[in-house]
Protein backbone atom coordinates (compact mmCIF):
# COMPACT_ATOMS: atom_id res chain seq x y z
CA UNK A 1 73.44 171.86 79.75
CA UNK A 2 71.01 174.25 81.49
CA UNK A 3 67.99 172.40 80.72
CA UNK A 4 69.67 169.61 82.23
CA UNK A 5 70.54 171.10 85.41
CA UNK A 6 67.60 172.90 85.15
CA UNK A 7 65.54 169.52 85.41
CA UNK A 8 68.06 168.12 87.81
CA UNK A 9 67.40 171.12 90.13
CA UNK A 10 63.36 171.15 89.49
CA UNK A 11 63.60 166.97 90.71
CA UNK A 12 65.32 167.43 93.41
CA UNK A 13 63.35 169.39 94.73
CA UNK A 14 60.36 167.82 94.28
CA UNK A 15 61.59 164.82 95.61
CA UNK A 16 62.66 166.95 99.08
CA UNK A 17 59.06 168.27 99.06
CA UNK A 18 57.76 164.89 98.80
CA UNK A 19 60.27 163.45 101.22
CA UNK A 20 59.60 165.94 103.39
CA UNK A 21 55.28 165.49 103.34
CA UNK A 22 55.49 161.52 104.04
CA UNK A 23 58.47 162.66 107.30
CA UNK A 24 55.92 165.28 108.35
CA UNK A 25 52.72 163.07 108.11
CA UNK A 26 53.43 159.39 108.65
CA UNK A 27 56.68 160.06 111.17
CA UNK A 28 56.25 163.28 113.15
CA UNK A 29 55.97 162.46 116.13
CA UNK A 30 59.40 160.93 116.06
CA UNK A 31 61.59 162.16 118.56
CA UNK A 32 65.61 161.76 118.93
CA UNK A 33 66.92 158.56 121.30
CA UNK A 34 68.11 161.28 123.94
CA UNK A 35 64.45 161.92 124.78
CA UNK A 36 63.02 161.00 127.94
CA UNK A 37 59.74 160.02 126.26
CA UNK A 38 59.05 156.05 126.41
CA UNK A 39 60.30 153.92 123.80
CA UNK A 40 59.16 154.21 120.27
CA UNK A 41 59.12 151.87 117.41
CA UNK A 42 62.14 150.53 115.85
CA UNK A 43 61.37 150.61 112.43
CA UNK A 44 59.52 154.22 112.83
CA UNK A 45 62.54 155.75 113.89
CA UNK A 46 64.80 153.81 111.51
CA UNK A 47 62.34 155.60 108.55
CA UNK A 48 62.86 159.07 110.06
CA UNK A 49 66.42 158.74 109.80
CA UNK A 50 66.50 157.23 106.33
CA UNK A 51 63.85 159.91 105.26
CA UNK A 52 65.70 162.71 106.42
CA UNK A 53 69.12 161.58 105.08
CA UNK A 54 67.65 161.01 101.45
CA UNK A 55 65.80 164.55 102.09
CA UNK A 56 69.39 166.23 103.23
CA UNK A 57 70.79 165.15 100.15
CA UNK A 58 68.44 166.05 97.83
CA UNK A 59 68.28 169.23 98.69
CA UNK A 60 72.31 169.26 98.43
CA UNK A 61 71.67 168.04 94.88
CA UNK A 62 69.44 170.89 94.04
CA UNK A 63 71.50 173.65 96.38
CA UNK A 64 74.47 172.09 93.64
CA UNK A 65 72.51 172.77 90.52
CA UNK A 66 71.81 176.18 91.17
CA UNK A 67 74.87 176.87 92.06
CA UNK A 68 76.06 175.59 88.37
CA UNK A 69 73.16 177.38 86.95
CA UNK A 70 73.94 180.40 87.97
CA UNK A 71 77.51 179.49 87.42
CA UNK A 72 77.00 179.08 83.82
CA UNK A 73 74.63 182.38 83.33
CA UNK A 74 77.36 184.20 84.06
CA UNK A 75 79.47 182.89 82.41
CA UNK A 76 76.97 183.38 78.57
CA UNK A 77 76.44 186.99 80.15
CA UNK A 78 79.94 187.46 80.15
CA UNK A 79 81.18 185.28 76.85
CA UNK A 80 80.70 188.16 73.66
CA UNK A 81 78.15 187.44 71.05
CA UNK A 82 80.22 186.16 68.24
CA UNK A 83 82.30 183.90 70.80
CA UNK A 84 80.41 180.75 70.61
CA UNK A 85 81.39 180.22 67.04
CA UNK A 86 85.04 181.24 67.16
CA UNK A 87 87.15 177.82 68.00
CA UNK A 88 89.24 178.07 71.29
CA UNK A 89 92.54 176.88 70.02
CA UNK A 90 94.19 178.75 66.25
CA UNK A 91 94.09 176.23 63.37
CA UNK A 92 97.15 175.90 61.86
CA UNK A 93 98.34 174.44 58.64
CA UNK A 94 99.68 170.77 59.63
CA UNK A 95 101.58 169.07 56.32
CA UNK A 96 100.06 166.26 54.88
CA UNK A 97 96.82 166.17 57.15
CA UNK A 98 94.66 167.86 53.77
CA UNK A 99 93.54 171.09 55.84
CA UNK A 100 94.19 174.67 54.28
């Protein structure tokens, strides 16, 4: 599970980082609508927004899996060694099932 979040954390961030190189090369001189500059391209500012929406939520993704990763460190710092092999729940002796 950690490798997996792990991976999911080391993606997401790498996709921000490349998100963020193609906003800050190809679009920066973008500027919000409220500016009294002249009028800018359409499609150039439609980019910037769907650039920096995909870049917000990656980097919610990965601010997520950290949070889980460090979630679930704890939690194996806290569990006791021989805990992982001890099941949850007692077994009892059901009639007629075969288990002793």
């Amino acid at each position: 599970m950690i490798r997996r979040l792990v991976f999911l954390l080391a993606t997401s961030l790498a996709s921000y980082g490349g998100f963020y190189l193609i906003y800050r090369f190809y679009l920066s001189d973008i500027v919000p609508v409220a500016s009294s500059e002249g009028p800018q391209s359409l499609w150039r500012f439609e980019a910037a927004f769907i650039l920096t929406a995909v870049m917000w939520v990656s980097l919610a993704v990965a601010v997520l899996a950290a949070i889980f990763i460090a979630l679930l460190l704890v939690r194996q710092a806290q569990r006791p060694q021989g805990a992982a092999t001890v099941p949850p729940w007692p077994r009892r002796k059901v009639p007629g099932s075969g288990l002793r």
